[in-house]
N, C-alpha and C. Protein backbone atom coordinates (compact mmCIF):
# COMPACT_ATOMS: atom_id res chain seq x y z
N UNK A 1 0.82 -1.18 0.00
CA UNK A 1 0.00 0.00 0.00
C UNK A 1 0.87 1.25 0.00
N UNK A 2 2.03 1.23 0.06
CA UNK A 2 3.11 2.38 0.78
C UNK A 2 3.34 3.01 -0.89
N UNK A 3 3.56 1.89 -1.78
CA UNK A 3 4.04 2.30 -2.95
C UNK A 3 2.55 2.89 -4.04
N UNK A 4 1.25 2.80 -3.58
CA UNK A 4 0.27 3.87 -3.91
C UNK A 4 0.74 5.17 -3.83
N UNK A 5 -0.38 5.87 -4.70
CA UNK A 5 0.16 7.50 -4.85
C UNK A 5 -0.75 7.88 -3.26
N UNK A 6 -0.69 8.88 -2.64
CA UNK A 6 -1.19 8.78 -1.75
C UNK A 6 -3.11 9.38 -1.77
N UNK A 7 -3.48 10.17 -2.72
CA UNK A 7 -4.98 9.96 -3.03
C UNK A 7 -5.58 8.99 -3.41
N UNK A 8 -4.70 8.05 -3.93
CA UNK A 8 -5.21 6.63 -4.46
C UNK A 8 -5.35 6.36 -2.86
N UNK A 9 -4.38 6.15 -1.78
CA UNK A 9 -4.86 5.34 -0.36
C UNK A 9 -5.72 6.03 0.11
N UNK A 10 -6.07 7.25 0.15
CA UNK A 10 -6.64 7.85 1.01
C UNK A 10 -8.22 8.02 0.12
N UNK A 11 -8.54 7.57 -0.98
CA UNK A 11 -10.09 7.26 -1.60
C UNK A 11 -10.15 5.62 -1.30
N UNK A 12 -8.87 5.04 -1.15
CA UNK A 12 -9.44 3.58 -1.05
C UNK A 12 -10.38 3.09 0.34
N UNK A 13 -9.25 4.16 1.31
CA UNK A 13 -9.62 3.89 2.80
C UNK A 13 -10.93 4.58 3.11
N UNK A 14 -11.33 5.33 2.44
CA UNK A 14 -12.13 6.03 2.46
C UNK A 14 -14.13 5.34 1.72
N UNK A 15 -13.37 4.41 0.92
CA UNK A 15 -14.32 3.38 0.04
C UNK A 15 -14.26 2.72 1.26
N UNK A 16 -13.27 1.95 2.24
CA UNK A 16 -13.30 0.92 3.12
C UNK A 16 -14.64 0.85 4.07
N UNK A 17 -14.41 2.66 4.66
CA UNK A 17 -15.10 2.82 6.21
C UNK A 17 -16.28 3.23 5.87
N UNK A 18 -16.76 3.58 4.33
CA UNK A 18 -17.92 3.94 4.39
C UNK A 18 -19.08 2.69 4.30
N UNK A 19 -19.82 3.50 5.02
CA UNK A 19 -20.81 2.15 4.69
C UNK A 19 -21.81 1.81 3.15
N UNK A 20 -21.92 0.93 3.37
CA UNK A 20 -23.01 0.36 2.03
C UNK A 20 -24.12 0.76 1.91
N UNK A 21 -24.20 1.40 0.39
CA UNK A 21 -25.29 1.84 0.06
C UNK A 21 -26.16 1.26 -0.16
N UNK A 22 -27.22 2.04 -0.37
CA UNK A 22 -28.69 1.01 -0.73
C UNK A 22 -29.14 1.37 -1.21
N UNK A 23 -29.72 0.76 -2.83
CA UNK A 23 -30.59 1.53 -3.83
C UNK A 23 -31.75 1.96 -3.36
N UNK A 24 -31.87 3.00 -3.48
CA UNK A 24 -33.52 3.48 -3.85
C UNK A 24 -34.90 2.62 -4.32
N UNK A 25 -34.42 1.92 -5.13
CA UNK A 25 -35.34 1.60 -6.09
C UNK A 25 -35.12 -0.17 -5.94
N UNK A 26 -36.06 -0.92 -5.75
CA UNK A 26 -35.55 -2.03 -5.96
C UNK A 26 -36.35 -2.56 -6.80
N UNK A 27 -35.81 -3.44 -7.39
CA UNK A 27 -36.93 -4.57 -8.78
C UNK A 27 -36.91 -5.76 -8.44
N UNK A 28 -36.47 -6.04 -6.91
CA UNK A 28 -37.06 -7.91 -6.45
C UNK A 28 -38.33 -8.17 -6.08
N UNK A 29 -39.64 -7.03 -6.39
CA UNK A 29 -40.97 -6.74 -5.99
C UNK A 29 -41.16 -7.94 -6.78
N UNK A 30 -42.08 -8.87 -6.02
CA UNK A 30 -42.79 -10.35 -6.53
C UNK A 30 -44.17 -9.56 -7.42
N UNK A 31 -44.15 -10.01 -8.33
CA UNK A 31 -45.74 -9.44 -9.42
C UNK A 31 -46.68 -9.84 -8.48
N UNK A 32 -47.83 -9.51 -8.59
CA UNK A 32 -49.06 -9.82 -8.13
C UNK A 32 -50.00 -10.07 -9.22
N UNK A 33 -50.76 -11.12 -9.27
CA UNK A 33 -51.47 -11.79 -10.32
C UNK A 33 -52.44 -10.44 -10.13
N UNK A 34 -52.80 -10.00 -9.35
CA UNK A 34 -53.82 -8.66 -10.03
C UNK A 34 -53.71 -7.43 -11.26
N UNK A 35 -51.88 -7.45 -10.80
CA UNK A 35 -51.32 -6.41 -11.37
C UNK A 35 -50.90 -6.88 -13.05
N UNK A 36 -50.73 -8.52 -13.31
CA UNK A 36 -50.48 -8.76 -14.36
C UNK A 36 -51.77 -8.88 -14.95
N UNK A 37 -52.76 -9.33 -13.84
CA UNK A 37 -54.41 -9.65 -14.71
C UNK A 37 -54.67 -8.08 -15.40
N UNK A 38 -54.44 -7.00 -14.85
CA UNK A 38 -55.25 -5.48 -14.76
C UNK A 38 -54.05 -5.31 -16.56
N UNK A 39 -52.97 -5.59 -16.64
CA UNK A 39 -51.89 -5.69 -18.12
C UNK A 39 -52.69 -6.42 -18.65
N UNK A 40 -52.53 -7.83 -18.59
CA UNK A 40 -53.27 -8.21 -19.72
C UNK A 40 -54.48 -7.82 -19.80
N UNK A 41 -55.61 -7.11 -19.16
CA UNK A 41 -56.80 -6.63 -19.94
C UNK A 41 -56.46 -5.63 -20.80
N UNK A 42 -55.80 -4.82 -20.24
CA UNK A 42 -55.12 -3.72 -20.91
C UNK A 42 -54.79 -3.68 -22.40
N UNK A 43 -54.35 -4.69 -22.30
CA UNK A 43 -53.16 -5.59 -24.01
C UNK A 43 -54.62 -6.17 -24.74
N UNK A 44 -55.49 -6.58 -24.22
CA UNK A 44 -56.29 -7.37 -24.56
C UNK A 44 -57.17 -6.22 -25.07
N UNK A 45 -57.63 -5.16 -24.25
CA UNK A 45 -58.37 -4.24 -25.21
C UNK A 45 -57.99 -3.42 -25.92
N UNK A 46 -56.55 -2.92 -26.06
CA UNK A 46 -56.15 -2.38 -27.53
C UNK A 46 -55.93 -3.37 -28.53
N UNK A 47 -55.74 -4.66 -28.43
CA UNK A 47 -55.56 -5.38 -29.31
C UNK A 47 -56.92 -6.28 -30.17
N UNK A 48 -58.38 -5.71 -29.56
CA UNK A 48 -59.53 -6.21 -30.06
C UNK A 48 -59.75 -5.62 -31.32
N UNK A 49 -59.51 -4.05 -31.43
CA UNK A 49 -59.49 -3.56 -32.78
C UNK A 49 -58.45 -4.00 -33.79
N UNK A 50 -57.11 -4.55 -33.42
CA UNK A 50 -56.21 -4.98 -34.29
C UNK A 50 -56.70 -6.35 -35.00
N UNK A 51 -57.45 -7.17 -34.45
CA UNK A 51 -57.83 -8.46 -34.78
C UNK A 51 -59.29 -7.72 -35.36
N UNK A 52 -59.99 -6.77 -35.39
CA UNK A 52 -61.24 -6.91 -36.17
C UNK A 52 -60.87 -6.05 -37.66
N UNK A 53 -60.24 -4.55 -37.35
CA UNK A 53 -60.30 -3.67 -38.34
C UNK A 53 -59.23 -3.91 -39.24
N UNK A 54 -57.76 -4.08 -39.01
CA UNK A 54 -56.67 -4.55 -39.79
C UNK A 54 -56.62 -5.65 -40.38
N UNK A 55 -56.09 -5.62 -41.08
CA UNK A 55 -55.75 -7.21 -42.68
C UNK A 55 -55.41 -8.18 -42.24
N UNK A 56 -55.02 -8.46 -40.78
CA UNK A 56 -54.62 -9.69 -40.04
C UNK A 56 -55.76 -10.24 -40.03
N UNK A 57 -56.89 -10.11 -39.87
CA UNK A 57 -58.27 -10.80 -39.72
C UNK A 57 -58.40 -11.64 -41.33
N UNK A 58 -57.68 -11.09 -42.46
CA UNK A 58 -58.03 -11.83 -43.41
C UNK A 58 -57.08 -12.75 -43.95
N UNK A 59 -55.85 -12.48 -43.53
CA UNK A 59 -54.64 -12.35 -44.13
C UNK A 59 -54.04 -13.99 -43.17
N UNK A 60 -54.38 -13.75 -41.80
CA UNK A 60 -53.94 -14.53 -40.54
C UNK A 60 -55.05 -14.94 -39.86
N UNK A 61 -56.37 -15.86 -40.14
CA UNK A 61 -57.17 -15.89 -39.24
C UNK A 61 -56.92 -15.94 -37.98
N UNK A 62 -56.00 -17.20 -37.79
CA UNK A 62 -54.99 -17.57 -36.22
C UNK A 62 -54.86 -16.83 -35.55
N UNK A 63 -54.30 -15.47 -36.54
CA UNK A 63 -53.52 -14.37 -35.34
C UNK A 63 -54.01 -14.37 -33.86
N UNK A 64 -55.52 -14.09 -33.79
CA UNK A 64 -56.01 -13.61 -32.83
C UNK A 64 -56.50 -14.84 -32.41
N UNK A 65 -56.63 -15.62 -32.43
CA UNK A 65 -56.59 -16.77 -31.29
C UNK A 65 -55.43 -17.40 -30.66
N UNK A 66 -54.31 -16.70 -31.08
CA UNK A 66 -53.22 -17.27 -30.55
C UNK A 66 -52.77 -16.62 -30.10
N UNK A 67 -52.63 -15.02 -29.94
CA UNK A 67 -52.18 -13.93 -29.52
C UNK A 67 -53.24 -13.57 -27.77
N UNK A 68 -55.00 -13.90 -28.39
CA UNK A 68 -55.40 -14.33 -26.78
C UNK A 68 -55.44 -15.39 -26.08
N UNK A 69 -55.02 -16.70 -26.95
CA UNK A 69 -54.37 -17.70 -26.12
C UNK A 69 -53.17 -17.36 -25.21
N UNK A 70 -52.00 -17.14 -25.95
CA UNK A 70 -51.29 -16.35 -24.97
C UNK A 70 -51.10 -15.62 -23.99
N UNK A 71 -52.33 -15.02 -23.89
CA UNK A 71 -52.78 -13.74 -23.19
C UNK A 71 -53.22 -14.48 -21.80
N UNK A 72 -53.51 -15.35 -22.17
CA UNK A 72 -54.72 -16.42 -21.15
C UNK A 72 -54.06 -17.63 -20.56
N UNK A 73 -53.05 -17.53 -21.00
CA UNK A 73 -51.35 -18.34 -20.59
C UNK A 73 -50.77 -17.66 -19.80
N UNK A 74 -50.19 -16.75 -20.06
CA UNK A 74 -49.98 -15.63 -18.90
C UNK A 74 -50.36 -15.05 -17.89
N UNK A 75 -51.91 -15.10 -18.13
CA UNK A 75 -52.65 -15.48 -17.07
C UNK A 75 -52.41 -16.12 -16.20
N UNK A 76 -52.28 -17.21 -16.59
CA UNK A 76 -52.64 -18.66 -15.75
C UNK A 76 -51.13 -18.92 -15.40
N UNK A 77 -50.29 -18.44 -15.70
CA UNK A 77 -48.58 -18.52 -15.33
C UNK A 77 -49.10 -17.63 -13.59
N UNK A 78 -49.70 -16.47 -13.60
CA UNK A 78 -49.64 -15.31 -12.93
C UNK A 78 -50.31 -15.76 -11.40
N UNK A 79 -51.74 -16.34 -12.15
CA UNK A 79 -52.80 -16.60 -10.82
C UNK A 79 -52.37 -18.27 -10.23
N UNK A 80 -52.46 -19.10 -11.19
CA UNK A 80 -51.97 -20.23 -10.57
C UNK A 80 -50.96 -20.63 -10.05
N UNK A 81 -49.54 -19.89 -10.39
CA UNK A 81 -48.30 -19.87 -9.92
C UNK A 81 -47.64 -20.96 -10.97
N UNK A 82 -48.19 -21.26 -12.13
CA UNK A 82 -47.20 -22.64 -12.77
C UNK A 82 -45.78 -21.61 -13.21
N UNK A 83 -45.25 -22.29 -13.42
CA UNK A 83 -43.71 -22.39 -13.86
C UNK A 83 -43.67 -21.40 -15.41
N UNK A 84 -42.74 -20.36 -15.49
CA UNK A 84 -42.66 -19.67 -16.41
C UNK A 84 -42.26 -20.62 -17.66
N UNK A 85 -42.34 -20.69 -19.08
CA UNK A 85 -42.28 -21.14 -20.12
C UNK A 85 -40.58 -21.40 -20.25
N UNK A 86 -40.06 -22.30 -20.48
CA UNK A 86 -38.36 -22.59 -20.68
C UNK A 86 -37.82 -22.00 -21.60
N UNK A 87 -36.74 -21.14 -21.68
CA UNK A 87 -36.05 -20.81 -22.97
C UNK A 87 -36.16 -20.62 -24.66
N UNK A 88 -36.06 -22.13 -24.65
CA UNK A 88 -36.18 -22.56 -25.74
C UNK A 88 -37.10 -22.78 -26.57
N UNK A 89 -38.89 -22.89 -25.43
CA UNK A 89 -39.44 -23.21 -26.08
C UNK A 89 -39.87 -21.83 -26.20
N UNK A 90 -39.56 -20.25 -25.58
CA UNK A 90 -39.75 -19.36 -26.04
C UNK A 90 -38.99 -18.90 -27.31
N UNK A 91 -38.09 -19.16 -27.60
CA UNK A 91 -37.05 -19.11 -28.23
C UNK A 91 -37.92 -19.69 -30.17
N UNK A 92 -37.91 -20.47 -30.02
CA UNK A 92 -39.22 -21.45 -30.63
C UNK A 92 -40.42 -21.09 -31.51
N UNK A 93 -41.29 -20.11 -29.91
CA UNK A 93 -42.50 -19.77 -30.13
C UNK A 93 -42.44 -18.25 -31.58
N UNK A 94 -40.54 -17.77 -30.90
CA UNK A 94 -40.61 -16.71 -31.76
C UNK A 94 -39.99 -16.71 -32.98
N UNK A 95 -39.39 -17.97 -33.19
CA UNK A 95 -39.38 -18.26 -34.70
C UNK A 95 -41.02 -18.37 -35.35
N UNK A 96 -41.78 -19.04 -34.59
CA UNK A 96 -42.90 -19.65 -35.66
C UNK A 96 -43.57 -18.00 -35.50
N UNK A 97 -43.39 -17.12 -34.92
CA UNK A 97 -43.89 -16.05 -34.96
C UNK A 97 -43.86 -15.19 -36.62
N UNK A 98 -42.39 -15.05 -36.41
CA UNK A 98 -41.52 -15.16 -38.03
C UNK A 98 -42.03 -15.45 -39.06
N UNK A 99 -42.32 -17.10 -38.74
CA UNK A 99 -42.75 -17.73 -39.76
C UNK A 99 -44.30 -17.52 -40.40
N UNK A 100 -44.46 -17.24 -39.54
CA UNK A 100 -45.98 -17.28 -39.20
C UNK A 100 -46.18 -15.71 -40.24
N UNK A 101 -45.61 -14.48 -40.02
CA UNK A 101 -45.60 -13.81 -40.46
C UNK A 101 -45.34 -13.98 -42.33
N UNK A 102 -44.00 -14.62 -42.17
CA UNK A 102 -43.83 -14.43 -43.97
C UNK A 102 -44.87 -15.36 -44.53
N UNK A 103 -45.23 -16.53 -43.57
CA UNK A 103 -46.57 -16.90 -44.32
C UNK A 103 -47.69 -16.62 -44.84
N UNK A 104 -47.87 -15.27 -43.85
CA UNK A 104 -49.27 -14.31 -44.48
C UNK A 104 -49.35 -13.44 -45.21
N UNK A 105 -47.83 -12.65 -45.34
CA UNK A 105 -47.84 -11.69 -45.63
C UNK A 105 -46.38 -11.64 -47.02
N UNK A 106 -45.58 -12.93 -46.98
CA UNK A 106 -44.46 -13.20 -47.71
C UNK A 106 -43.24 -12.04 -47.66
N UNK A 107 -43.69 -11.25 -46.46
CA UNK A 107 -41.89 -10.83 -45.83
C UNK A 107 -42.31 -9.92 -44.18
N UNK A 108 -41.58 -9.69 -44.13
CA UNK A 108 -41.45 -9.45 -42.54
C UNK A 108 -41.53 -8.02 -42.27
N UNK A 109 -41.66 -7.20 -43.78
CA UNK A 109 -41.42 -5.55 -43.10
C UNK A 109 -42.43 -4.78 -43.63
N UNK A 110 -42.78 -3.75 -43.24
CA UNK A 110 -44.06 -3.25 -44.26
C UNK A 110 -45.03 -3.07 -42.92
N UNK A 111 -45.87 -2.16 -43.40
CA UNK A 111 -47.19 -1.58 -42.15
C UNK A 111 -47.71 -3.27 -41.50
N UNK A 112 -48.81 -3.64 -42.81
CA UNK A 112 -49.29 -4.72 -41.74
C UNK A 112 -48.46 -5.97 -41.47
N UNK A 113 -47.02 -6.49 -42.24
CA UNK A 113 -46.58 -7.36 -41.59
C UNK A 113 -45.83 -7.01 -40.24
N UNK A 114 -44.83 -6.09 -40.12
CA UNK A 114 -44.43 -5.67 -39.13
C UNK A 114 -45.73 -5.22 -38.04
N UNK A 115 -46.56 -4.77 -38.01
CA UNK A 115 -47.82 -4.29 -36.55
C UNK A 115 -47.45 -5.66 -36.33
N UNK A 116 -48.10 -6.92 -37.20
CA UNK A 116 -48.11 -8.39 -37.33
C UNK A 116 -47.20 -9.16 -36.39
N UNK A 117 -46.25 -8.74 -36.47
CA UNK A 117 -45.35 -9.08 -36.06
C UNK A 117 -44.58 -8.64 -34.59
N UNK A 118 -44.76 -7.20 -34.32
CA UNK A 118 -45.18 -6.52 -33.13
C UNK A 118 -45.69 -6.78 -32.26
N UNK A 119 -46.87 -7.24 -32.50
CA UNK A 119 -47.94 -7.74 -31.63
C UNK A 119 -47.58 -9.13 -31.08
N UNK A 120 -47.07 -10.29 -31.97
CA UNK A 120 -46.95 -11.25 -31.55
C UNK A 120 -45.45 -11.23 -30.85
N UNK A 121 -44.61 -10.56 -30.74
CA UNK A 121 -43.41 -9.94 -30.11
C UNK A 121 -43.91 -9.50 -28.59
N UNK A 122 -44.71 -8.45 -28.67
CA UNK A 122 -45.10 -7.97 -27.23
C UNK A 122 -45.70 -8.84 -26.78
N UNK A 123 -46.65 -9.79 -27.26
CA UNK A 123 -47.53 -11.02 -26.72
C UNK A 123 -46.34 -12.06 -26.09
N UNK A 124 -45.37 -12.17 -26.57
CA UNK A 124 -44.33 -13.51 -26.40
C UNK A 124 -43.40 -12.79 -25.31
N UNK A 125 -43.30 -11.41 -25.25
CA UNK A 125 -42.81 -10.41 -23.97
C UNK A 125 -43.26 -11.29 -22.58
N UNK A 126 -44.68 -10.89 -22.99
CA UNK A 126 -45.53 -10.77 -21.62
C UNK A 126 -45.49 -11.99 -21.11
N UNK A 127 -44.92 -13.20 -21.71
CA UNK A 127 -44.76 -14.65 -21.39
C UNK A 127 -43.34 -14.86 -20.72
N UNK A 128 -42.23 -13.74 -20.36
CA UNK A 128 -41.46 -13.91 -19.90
C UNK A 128 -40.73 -12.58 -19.11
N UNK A 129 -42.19 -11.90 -18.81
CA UNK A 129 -42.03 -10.93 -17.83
C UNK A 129 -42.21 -11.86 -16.54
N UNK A 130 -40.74 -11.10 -15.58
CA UNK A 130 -41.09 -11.71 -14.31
C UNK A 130 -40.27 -10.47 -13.11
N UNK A 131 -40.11 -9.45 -13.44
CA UNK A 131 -39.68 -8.36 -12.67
C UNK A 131 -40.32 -6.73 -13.15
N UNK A 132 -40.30 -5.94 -11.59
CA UNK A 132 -40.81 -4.95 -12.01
C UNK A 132 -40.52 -4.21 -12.65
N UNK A 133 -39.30 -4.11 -13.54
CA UNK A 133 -38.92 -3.41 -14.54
C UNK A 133 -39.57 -3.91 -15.79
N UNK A 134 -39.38 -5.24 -16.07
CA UNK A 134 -40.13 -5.83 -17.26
C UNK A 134 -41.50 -5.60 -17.54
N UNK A 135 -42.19 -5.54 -16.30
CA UNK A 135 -43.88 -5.19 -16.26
C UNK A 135 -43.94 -3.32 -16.52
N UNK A 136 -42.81 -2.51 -16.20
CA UNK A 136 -42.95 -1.08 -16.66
C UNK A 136 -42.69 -1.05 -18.00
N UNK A 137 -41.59 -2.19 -19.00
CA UNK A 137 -41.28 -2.24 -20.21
C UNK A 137 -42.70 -2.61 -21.09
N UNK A 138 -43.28 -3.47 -20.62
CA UNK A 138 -44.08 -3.79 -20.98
C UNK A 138 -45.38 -2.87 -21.18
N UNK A 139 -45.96 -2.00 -20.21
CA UNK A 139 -46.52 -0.83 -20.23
C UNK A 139 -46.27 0.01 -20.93
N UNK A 140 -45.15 0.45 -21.26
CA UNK A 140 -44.43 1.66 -22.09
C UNK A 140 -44.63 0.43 -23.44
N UNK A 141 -44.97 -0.32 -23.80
CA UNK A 141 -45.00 -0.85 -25.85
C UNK A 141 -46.38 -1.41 -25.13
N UNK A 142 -47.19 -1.31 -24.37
CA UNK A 142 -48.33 -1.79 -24.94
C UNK A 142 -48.78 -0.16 -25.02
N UNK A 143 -48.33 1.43 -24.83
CA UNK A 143 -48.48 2.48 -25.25
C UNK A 143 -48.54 2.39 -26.60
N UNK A 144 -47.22 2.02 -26.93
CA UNK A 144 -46.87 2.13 -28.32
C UNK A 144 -48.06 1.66 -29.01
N UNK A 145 -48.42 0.14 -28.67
CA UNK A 145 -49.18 -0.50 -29.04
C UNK A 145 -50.68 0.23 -29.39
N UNK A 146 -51.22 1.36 -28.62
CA UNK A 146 -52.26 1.74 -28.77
C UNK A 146 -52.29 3.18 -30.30
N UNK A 147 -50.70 3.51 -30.18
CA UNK A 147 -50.44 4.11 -31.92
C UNK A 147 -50.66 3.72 -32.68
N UNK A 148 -50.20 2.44 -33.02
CA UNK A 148 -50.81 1.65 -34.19
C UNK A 148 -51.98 1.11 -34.69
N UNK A 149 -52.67 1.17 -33.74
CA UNK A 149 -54.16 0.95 -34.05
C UNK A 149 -54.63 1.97 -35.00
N UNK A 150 -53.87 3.50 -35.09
CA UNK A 150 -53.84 4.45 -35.88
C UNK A 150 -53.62 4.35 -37.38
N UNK A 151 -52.76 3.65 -37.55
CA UNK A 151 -52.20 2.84 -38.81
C UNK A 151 -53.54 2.32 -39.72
N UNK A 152 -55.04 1.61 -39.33
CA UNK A 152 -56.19 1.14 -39.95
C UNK A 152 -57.49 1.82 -39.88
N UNK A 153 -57.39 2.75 -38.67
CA UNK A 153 -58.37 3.80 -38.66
C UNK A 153 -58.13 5.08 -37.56
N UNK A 154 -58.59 5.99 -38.29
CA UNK A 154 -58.67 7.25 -37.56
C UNK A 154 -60.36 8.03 -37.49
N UNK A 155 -61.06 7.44 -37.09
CA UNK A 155 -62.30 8.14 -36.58
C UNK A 155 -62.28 8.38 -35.69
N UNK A 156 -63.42 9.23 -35.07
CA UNK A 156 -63.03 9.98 -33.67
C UNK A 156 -63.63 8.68 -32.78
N UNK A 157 -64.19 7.08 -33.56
CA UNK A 157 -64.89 6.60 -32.28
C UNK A 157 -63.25 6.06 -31.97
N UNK A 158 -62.75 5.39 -32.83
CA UNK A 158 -61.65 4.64 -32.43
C UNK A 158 -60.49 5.55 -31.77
N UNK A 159 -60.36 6.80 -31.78
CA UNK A 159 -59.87 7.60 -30.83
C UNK A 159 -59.93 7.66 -29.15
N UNK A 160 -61.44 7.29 -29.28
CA UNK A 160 -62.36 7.87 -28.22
C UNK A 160 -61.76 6.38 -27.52
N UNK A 161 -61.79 5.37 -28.32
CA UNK A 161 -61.69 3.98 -27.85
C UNK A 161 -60.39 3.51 -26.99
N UNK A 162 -59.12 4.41 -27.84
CA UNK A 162 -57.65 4.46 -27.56
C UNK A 162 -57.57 5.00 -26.29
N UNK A 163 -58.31 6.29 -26.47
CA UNK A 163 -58.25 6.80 -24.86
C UNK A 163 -58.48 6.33 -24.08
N UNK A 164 -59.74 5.41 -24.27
CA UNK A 164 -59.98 4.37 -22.76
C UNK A 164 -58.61 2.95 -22.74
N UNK A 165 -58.08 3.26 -23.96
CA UNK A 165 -57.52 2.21 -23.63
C UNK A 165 -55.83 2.49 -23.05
N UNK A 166 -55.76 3.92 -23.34
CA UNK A 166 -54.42 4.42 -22.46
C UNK A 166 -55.28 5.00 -21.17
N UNK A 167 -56.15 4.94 -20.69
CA UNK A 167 -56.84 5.08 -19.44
C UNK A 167 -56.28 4.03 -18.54
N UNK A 168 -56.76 2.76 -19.09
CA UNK A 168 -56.07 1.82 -19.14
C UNK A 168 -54.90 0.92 -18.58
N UNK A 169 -54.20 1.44 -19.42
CA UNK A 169 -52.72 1.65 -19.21
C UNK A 169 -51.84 2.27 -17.64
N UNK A 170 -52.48 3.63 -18.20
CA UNK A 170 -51.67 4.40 -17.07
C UNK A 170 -52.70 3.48 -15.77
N UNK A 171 -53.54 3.39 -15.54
CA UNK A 171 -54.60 3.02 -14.38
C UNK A 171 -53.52 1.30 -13.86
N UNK A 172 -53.21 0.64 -14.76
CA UNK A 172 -52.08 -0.24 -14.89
C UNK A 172 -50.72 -0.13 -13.99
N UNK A 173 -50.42 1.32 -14.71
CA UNK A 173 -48.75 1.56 -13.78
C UNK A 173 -48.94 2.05 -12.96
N UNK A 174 -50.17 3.13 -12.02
CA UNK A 174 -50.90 3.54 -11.05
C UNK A 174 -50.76 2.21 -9.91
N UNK A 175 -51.97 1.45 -10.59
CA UNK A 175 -52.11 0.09 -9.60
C UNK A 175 -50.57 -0.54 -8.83
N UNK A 176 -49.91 -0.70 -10.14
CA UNK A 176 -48.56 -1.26 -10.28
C UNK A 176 -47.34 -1.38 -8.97
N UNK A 177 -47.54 0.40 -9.18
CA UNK A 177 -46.73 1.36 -8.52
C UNK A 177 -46.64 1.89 -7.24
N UNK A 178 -47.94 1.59 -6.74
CA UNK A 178 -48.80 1.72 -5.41
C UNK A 178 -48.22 0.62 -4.95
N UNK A 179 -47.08 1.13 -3.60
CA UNK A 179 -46.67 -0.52 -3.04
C UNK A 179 -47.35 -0.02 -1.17
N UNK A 180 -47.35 -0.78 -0.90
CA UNK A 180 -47.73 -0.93 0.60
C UNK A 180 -49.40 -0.82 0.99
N UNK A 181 -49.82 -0.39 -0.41
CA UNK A 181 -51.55 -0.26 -0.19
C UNK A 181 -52.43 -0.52 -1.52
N UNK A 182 -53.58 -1.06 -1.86
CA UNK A 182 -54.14 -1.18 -2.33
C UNK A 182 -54.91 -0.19 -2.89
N UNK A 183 -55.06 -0.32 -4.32
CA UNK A 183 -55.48 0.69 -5.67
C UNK A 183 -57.02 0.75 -5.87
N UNK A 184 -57.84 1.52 -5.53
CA UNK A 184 -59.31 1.42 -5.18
C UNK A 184 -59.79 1.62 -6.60
C-alpha cells in the first residue's frame, strides 16, 4: 500500500469505512397476479381492434386466437403460480412467430406485416415478464401498441376507444406502482 500514490490510499480507505449503500429503487418486488391480470386486460383491449379492423383478420385468421391464447397463458402462469415457459421453447415460439408472419404476408417488413409481427413480439414479452422493470417495459409498448391501431383507422370513435384504452394503461402503472396499499 506504501508504494500507492497517496490519493489513491486515502479514496481507497475512504471506500473501506464507508458504509453500504442502498438503492432506492428495488426490482425484487414479486408481481401480483392482479397487477399482471389489470396488463393483460389492458393488451387485450387495444388489441380487439387490431384483430377486427386490420388485414390480419383476413390475411392470418390464427392471429387472434393465438395472440389471446397467450394472453390467457400468462394469465394462468400469474394466478396459478405454474412455472414460467423454458427458454427454448420461447425461443421457438418466436421463430414460428416469423414464420408465421412471412406466411401471411411473404416478408417481414411493411405496415401490416411488421404491426403483425409486433404484436406477436409484445404477446411472447408478456410470457417472460417476471420483474418490475419488465412489467414497466411492458406498459411503455403496450403504449406504443395503442399508436398503431392508428395505422387502420382514424375516426373519432376509435380515438375515443384508444383513450380508454391508455386510461387503461396508465390506471395499470398507477395500480402497479402503489406498493404498501391497495389501488381502489
Amino acid at each position: 500500500m506504501a508504494s500507492l500514490p497517496f490519493f489513491t490510499r486515502r479514496r481507497r480507505a475512504k471506500a473501506e469505512s464507508a458504509p453500504a449503500r442502498t438503492p432506492l429503487v428495488t426490482s425484487d418486488r414479486h408481481l401480483d397476479a392482479r397487477d399482471t391480470w389489470w396488463l393483460l386486460a389492458a393488451y387485450a383491449f387495444v388489441l380487439i381492434p387490431q384483430f377486427l379492423v386490420a388485414p390480419h383478420s383476413e390475411r392470418a385468421p390464427w392471429f387472434g386466437i393465438v395472440c389471446l391464447a397467450l394472453l390467457v397463458l400468462r394469465g394462468c402462469i400469474a394466478s396459478l403460480g405454474w412455472r414460467h415457459l423454458p427458454k427454448p421453447l420461447l425461443f421457438s415460439l418466436v421463430a414460428l412467430a416469423i414464420l408465421g408472419t412471412w406466411v401471411a404476408y411473404g416478408r417481414i417488413y411493411g405496415r401490416d406485416a411488421g404491426v403483425m409481427l409486433l404484436i406477436t413480439m409484445l404477446v411472447l414479452k408478456l410470457l417472460e415478464m417476471r420483474t418490475a422493470r419488465e412489467v414497466t417495459l411492458a406498459i411503455y409498448l403496450g403504449l406504443f401498441l395503442v399508436v398503431t391501431n392508428f395505422f387502420y383507422s382514424q375516426t373519432i370513435l376509435m380515438a375515443i376507444y384508444m383513450l380508454g384504452c391508455l386510461w387503461l394503461f396508465v390506471a395499470t402503472m398507477i395500480g402497479f406502482n402503489r406498493i404498501g396499499s391497495k389501488p381502489s
